[in-house]
C-alpha atoms as a PDB file:
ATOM      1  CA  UNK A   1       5.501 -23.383 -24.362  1.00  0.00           C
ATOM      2  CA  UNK A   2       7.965 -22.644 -21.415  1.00  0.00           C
ATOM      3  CA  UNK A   3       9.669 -25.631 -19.587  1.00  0.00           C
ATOM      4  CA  UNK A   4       8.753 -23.772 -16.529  1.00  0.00           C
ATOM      5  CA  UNK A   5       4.940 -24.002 -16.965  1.00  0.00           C
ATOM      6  CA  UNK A   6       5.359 -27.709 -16.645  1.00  0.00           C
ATOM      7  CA  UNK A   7       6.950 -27.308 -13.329  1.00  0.00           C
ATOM      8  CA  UNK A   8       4.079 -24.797 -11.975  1.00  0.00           C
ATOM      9  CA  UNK A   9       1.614 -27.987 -12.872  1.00  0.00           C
ATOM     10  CA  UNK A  10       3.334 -30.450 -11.133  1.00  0.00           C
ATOM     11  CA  UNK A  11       2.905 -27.966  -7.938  1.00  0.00           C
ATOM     12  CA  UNK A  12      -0.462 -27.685  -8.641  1.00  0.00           C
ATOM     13  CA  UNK A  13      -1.348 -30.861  -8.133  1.00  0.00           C
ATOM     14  CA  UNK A  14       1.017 -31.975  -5.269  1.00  0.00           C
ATOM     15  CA  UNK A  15       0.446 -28.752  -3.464  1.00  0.00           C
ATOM     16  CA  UNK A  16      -3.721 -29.637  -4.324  1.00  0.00           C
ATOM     17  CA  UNK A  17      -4.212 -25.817  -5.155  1.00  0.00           C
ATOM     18  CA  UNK A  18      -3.383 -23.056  -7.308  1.00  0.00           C
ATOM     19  CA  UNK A  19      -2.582 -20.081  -4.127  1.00  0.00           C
ATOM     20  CA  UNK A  20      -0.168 -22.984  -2.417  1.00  0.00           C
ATOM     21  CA  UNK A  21       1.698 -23.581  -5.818  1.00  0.00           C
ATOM     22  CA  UNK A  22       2.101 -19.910  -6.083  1.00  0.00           C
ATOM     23  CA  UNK A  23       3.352 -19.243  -2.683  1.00  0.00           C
ATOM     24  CA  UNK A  24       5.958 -22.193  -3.521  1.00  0.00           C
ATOM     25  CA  UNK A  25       6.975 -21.144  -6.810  1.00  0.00           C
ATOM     26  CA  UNK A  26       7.192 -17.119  -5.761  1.00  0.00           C
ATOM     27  CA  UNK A  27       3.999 -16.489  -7.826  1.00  0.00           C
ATOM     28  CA  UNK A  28       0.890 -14.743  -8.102  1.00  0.00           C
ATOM     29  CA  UNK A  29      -2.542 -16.703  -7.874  1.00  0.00           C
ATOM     30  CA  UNK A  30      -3.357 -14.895 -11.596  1.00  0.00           C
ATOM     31  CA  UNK A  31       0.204 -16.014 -12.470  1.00  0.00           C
ATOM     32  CA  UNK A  32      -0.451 -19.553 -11.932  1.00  0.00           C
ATOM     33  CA  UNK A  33      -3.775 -19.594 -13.779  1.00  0.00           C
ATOM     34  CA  UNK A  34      -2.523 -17.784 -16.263  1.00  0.00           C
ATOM     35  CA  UNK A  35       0.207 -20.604 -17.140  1.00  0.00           C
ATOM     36  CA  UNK A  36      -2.003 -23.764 -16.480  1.00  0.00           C
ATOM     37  CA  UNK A  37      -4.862 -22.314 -19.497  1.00  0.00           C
ATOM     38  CA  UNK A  38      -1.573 -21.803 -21.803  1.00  0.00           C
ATOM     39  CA  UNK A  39      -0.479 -25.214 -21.082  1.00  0.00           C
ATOM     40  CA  UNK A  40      -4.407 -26.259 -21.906  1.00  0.00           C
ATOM     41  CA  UNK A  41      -4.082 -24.250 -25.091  1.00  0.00           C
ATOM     42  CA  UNK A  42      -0.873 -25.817 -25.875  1.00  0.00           C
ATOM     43  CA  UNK A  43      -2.552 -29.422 -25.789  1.00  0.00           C
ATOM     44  CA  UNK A  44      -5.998 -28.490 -26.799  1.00  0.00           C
ATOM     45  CA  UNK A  45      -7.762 -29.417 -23.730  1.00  0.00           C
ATOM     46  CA  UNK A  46      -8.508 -28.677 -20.338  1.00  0.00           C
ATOM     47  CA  UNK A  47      -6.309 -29.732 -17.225  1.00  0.00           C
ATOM     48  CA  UNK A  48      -8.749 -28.836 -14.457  1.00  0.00           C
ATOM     49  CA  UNK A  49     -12.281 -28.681 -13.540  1.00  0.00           C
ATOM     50  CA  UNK A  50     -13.822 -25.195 -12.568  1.00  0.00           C
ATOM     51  CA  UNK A  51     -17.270 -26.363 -12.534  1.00  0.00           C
ATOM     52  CA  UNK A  52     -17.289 -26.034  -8.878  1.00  0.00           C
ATOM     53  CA  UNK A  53     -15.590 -23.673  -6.496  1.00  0.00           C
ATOM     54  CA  UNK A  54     -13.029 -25.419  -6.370  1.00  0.00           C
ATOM     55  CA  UNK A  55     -11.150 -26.000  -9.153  1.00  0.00           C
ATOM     56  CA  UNK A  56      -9.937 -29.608  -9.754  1.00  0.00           C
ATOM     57  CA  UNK A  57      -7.546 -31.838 -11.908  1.00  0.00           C
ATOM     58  CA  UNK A  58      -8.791 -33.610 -14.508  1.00  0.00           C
ATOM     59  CA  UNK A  59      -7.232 -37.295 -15.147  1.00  0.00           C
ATOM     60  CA  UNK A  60      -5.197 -35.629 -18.401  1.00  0.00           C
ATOM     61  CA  UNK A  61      -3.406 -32.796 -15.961  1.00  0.00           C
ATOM     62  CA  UNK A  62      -2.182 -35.922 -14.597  1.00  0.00           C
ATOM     63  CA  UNK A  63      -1.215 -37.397 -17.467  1.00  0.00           C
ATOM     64  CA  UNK A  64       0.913 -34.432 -18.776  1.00  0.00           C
ATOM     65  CA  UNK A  65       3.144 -34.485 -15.663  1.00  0.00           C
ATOM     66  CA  UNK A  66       3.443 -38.221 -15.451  1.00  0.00           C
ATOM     67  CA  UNK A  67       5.182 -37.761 -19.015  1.00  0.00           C
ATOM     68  CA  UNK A  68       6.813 -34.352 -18.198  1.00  0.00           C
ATOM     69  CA  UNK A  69       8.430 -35.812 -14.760  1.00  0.00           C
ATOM     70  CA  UNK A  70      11.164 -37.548 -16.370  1.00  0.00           C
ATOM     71  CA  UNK A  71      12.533 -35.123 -18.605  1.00  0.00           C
ATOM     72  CA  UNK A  72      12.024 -32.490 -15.827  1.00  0.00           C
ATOM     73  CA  UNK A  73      14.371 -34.305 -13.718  1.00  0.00           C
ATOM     74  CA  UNK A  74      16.690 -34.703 -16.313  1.00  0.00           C
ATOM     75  CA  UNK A  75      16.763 -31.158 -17.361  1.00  0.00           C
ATOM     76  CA  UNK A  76      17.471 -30.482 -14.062  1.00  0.00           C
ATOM     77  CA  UNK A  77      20.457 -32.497 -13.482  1.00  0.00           C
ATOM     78  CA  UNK A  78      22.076 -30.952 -16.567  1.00  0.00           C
ATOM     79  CA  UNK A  79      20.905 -27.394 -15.029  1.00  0.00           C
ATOM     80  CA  UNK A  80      23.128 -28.372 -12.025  1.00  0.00           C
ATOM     81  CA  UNK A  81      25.760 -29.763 -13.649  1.00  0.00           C
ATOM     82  CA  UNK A  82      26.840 -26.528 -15.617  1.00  0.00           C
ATOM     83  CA  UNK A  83      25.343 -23.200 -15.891  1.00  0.00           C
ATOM     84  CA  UNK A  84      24.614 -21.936 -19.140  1.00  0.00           C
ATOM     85  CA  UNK A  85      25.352 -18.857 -19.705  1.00  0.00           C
ATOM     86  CA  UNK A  86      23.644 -16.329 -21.726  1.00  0.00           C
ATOM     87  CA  UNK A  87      24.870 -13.490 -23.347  1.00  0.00           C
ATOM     88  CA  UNK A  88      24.674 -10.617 -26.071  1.00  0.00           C
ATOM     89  CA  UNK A  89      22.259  -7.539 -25.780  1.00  0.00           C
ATOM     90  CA  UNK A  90      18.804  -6.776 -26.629  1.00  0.00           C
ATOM     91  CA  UNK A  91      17.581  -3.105 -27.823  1.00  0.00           C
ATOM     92  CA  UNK A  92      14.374  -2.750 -25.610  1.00  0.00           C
ATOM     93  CA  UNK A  93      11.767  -0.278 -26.641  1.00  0.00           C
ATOM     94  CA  UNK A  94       9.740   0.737 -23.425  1.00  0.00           C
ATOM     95  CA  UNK A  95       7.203   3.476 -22.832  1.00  0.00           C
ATOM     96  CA  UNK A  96       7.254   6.265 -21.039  1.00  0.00           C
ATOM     97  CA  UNK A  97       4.417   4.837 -18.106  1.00  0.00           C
ATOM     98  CA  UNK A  98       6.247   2.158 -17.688  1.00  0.00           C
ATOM     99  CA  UNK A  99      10.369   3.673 -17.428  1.00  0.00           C
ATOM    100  CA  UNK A 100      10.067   4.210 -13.755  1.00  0.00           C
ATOM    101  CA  UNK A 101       7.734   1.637 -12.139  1.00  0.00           C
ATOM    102  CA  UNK A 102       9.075  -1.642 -14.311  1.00  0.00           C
ATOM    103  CA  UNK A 103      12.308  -1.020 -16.420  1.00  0.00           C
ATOM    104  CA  UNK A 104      14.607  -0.372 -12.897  1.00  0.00           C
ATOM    105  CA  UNK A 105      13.477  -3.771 -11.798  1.00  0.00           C
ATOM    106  CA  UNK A 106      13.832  -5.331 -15.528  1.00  0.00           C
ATOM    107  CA  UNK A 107      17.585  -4.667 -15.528  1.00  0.00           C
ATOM    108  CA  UNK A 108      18.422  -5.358 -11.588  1.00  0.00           C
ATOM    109  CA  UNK A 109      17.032  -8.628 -12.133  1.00  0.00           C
ATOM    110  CA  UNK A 110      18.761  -9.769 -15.530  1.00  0.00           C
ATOM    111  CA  UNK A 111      22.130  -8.288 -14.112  1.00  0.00           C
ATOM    112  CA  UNK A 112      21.897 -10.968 -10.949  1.00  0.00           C
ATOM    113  CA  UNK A 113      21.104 -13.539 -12.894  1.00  0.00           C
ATOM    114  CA  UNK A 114      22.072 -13.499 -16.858  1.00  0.00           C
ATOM    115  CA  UNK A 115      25.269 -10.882 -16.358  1.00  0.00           C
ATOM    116  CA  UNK A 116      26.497 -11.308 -19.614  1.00  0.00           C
ATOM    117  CA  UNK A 117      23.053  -9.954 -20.992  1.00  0.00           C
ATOM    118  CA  UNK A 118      22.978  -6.066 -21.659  1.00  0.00           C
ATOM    119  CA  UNK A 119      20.244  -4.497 -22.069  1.00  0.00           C
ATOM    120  CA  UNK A 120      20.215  -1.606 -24.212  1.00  0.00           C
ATOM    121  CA  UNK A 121      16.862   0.607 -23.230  1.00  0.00           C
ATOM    122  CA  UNK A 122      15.220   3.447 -25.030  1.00  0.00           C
ATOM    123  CA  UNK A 123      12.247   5.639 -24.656  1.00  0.00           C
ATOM    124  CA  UNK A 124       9.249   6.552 -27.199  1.00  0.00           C
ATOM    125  CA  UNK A 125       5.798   6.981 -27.515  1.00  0.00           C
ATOM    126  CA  UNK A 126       4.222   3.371 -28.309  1.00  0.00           C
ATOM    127  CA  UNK A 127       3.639   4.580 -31.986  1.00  0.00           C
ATOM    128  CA  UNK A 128       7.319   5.320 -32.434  1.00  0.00           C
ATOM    129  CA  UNK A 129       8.191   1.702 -30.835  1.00  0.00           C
ATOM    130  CA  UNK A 130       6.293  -0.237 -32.862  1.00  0.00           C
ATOM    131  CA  UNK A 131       7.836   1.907 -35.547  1.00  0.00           C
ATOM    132  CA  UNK A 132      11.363   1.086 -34.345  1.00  0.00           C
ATOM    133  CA  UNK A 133      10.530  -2.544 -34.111  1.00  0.00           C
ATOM    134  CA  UNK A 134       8.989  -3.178 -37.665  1.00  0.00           C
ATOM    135  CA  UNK A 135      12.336  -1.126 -38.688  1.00  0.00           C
ATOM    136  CA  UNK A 136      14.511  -3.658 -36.842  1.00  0.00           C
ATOM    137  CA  UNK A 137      15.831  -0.714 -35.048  1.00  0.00           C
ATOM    138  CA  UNK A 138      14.292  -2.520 -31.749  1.00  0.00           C
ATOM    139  CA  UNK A 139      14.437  -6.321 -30.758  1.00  0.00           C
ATOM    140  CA  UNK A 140      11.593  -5.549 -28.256  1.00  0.00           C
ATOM    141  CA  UNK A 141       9.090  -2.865 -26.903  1.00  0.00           C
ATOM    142  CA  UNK A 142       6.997  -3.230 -24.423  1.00  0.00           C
ATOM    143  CA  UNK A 143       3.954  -1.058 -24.765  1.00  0.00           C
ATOM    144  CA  UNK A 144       0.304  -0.740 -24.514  1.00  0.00           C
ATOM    145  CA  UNK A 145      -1.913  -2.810 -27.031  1.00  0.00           C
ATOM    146  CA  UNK A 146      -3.731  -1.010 -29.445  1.00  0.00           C
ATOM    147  CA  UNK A 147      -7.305  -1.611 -28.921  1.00  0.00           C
ATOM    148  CA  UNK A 148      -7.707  -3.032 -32.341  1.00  0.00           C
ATOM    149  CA  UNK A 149      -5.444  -5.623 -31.591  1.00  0.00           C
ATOM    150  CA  UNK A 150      -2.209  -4.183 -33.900  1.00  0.00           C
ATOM    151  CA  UNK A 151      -0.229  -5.420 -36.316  1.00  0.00           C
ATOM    152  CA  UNK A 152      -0.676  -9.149 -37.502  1.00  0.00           C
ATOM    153  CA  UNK A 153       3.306  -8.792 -38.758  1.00  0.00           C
ATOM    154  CA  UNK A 154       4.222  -8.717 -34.913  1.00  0.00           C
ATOM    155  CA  UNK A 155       3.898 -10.600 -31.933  1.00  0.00           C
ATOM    156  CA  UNK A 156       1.978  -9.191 -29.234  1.00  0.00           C
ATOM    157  CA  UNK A 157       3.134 -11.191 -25.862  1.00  0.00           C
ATOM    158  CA  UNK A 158       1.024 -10.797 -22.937  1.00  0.00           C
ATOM    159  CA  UNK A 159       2.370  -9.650 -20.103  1.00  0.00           C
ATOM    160  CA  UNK A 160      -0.260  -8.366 -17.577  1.00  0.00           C
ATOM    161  CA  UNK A 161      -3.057  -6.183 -17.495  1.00  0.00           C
ATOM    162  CA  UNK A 162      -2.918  -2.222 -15.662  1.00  0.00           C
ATOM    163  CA  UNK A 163      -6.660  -1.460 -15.029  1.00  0.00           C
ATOM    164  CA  UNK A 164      -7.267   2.981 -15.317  1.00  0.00           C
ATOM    165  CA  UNK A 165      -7.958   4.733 -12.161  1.00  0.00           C
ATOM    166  CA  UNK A 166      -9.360   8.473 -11.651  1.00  0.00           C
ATOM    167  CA  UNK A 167      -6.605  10.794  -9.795  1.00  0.00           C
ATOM    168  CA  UNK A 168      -7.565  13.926  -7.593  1.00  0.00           C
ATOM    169  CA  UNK A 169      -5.674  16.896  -5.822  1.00  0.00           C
ATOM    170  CA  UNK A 170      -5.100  15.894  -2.211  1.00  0.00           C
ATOM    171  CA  UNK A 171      -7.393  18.320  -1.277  1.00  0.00           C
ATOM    172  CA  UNK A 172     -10.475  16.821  -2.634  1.00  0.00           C
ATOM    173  CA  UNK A 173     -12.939  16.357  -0.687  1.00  0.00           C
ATOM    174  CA  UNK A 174     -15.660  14.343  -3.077  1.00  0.00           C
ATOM    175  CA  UNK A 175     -16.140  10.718  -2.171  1.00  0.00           C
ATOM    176  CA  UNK A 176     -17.317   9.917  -5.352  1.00  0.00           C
ATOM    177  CA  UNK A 177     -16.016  10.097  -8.813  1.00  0.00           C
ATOM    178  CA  UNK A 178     -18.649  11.727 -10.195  1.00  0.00           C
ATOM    179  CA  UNK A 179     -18.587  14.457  -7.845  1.00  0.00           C
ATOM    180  CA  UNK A 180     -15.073  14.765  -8.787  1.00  0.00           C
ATOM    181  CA  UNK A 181     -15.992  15.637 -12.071  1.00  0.00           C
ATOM    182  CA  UNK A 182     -18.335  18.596 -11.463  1.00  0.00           C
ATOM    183  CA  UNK A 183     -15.465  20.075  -8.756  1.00  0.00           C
ATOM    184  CA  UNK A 184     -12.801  19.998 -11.199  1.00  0.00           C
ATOM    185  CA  UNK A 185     -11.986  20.379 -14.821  1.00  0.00           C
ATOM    186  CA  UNK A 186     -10.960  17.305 -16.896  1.00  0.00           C
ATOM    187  CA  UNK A 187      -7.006  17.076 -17.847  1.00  0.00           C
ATOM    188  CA  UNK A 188      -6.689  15.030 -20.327  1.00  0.00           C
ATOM    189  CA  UNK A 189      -3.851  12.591 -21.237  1.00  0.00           C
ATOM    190  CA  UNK A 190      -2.769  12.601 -24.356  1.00  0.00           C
ATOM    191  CA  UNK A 191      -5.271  11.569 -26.792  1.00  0.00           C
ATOM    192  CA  UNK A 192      -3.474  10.604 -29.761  1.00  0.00           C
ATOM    193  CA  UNK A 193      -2.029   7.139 -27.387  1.00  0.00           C
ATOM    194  CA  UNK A 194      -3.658   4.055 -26.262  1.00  0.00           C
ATOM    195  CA  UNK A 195      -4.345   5.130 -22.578  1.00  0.00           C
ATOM    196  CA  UNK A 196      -5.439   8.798 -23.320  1.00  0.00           C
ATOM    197  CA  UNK A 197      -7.980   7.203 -25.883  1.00  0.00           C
ATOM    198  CA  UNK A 198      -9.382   4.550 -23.564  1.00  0.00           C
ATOM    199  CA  UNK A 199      -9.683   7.024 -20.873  1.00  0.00           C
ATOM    200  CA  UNK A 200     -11.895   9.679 -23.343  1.00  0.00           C
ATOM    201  CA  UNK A 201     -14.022   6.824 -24.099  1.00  0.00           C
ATOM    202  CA  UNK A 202     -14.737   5.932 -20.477  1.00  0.00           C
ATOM    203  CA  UNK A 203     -15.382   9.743 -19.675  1.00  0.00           C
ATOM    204  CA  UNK A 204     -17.298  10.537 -22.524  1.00  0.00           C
ATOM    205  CA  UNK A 205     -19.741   7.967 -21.575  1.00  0.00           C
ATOM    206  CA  UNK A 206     -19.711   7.724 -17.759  1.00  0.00           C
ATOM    207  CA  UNK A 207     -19.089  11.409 -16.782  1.00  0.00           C
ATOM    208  CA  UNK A 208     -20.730  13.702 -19.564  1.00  0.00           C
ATOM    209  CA  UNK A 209     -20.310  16.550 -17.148  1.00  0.00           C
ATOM    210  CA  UNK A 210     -16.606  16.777 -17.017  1.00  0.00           C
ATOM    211  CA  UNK A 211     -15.136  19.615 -18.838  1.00  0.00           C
ATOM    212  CA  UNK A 212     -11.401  19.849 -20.220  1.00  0.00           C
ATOM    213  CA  UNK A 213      -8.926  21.917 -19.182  1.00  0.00           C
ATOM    214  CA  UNK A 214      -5.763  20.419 -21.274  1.00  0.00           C
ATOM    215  CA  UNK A 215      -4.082  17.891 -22.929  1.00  0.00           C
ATOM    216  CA  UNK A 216      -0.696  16.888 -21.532  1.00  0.00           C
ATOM    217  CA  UNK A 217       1.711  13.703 -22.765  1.00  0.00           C
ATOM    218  CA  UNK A 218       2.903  12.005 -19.576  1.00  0.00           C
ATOM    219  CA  UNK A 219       1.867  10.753 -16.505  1.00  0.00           C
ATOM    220  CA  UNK A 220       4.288  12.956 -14.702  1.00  0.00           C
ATOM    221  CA  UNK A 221       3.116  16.110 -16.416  1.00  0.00           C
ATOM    222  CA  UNK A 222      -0.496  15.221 -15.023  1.00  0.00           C
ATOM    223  CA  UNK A 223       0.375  14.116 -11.794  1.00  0.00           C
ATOM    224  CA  UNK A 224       2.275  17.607 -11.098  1.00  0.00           C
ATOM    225  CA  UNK A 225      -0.933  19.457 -12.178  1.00  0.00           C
ATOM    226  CA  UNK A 226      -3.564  17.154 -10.264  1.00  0.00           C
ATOM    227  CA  UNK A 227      -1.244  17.444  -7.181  1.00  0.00           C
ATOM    228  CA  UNK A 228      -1.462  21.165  -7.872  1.00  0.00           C
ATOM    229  CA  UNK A 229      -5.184  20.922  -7.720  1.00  0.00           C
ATOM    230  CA  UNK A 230      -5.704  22.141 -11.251  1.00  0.00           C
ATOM    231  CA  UNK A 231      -7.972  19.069 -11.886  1.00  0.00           C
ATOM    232  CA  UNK A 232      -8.832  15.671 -11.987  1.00  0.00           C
ATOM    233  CA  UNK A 233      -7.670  13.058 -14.476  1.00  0.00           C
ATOM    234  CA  UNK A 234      -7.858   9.064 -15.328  1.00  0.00           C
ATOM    235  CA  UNK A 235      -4.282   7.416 -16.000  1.00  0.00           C
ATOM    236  CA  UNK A 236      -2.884   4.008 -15.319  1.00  0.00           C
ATOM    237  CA  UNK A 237      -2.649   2.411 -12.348  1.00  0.00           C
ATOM    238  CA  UNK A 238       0.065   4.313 -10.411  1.00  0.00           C
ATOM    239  CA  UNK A 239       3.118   2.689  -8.507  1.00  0.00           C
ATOM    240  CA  UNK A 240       3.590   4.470  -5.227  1.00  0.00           C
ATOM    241  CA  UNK A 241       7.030   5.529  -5.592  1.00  0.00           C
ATOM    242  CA  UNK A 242       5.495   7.794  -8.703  1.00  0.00           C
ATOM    243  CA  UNK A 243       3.583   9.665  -6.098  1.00  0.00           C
ATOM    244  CA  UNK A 244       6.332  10.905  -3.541  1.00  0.00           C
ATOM    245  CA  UNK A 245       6.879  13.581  -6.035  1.00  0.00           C
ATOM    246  CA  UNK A 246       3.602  14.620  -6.352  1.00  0.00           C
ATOM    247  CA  UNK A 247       0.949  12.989  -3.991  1.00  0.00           C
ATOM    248  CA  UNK A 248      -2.403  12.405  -5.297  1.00  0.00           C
ATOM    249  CA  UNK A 249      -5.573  11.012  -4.047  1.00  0.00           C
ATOM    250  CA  UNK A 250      -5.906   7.764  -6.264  1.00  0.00           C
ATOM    251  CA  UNK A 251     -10.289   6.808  -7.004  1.00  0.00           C
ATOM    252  CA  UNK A 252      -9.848   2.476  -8.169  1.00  0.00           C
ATOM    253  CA  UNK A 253     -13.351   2.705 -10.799  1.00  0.00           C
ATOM    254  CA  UNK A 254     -14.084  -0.994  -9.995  1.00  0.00           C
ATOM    255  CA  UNK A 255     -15.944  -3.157 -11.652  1.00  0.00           C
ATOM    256  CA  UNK A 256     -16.097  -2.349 -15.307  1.00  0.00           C
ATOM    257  CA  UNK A 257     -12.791  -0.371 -15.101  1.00  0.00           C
ATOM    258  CA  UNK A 258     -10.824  -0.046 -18.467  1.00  0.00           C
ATOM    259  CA  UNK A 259      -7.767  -1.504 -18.491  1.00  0.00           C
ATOM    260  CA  UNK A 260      -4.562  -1.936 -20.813  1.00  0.00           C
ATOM    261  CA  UNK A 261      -2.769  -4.798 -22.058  1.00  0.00           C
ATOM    262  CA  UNK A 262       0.711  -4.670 -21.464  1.00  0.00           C
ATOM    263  CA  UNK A 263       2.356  -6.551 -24.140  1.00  0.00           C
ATOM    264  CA  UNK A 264       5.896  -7.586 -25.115  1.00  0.00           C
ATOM    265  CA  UNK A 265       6.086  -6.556 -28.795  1.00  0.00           C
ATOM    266  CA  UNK A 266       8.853  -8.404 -30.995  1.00  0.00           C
ATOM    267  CA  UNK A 267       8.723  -9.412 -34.836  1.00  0.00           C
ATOM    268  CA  UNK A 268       6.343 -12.074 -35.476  1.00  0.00           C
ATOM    269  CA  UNK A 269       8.758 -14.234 -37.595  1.00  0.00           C
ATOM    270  CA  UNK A 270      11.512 -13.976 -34.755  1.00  0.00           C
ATOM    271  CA  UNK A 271      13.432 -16.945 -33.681  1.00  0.00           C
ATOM    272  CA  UNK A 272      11.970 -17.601 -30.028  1.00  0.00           C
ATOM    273  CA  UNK A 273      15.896 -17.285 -28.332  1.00  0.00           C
ATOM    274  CA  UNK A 274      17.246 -17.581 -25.061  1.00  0.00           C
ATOM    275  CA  UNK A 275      17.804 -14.039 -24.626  1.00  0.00           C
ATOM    276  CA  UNK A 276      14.354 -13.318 -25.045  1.00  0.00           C
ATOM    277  CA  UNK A 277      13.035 -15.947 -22.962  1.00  0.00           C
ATOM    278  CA  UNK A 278      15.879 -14.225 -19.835  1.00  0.00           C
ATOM    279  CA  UNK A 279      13.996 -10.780 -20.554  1.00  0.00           C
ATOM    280  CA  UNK A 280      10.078 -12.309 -20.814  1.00  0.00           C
ATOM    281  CA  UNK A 281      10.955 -14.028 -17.813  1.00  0.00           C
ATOM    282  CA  UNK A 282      12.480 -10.626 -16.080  1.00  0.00           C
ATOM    283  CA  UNK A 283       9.502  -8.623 -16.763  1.00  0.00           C
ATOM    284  CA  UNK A 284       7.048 -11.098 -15.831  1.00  0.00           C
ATOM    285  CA  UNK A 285       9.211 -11.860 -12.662  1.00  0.00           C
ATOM    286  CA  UNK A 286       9.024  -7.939 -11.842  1.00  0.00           C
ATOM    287  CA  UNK A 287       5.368  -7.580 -12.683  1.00  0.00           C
ATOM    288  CA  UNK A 288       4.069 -10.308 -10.542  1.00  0.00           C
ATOM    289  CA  UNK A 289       5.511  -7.670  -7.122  1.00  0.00           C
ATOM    290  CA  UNK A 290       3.894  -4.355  -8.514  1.00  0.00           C
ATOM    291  CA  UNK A 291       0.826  -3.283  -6.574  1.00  0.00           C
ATOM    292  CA  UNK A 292      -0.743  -1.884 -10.032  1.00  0.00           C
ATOM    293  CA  UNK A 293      -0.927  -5.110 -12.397  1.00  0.00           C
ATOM    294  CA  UNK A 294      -2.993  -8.195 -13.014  1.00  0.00           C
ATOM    295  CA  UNK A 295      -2.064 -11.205 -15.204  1.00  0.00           C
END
């Protein structure tokens, strides 16, 4: 359970509201609910009320930050007192979706504030991660969840969700996704990962017309051939800087859409340390600004 989660509570209930707490502690709404059903989790029973439409604090959500408050304030005063520093590196397994929209913002932010922390990145296919971390030739991956759940021998952190959307040539002109699907062929992502399987299943049973063109292994490779106007395709949700490249006209599915779980993969029997708290707390911190995730 992180200290922190404690102090989102206690801003819950003097703010009186989950969106005020989150504009105070520089979080998402999601963020914030997220935290308060681990902390219920953590005890075993609920903190607030959501019987209504309004969701309320129960006498124990009280309780937990009446007995949190003082060693709160006392972790703070040693916080100000001296600075701990962490340090060492951490060999970070990340795929290739995720290199350009989340990893840049990973390492800005642990290089402002944990210096003495390298981080030591590589690229794979999330097969070959998970590979690499079972080997121990990772300390962490973060990757898409297999639908089966994966490994029980690992630890599969949650760290947001990145619903799929259909992509079109700029040029379309459909204003439905269906239609897209009888104007232009199906390229396919990759079928043998996560996201390319997810995506077949969705097509297969919502558009039985489409019909595929080719298989390619990257989101860049099928942006540059939907921008081309060589067909349509369903990938994650894109960040807008992946698009100045190669511009694309981006179809949100909704309600219903699939969606991937973004995990932090480490070694189930792992010693929960600092340094992996600094880069859970980095990634999370980054995630909670991108346009294309949910927690």
């Amino acid at each position: 359970m992180k200290f922190s989660f404690f102090e989102t509570l206690e801003a819950v209930l003097r703010t009186g509201s989950l969106s005020r707490a989150a504009d105070e502690m520089n979080l998402t709404p999601s963020a914030v609910s997220m935290q308060m059903k681990q902390v219920e989790v953590f005890f075993g029973q609920p903190l607030f009320d959501r019987s209504g439409l309004q969701v309320k604090p129960m006498p124990f959500a009280h309780e937990v930050a009446s007995v949190m408050q003082l060693p709160m304030q006392q972790i703070e005063q040693l916080r100000r007192r001296k600075s701990i520093q962490i340090e060492g590196s951490i060999r970070l397994g990340v795929i290739e979706s995720m290199q350009a929209s989340l990893l840049p913002g990973v390492i800005h932010h642990l290089l402002k504030k944990h210096p003495a922390l390298q981080l030591k990145p590589a690229r794979g296919r999330a097969v070959e991660l998970i590979a690499a971390v079972k080997a121990n030739e990772l300390d962490a991956a973060i990757v898409v969840q297999p639908v089966k759940g994966g490994s029980q021998r690992l630890h599969w952190q949650h760290l947001f969700k990145n619903e799929l959307v259909v992509i079109a040539p700029p040029s379309a002109k459909a204003a439905k996704i269906h239609q897209l699907f009888c104007d232009y062929p199906w390229i396919r992502f990759d079928a043998s990962t996560s996201t390319g399987k997810l995506a077949a299943q969705w097509i297969g049973q919502n558009m039985p017309q489409a019909q595929k063109s080719m298989d390619l292994p990257s989101v860049h490779a099928v942006l540059s051939m939907v921008n081309a106007g060589l067909g349509v395709s369903m990938v994650p949700s894109i960040d807008p800087r992946m698009m100045i490249a190669y511009p694309v006209k981006v179809y949100p599915i909704g309600r219903g859409a699939p969606a991937l779980n973004v995990v932090l993969l480490t070694k189930k029997n792992e010693p929960n340390t600092r340094t992996m708290d600094a880069l859970f707390d980095a990634i999370q911190s980054v995630a909670s600004n991108l346009p294309v995730t949910a927690h």
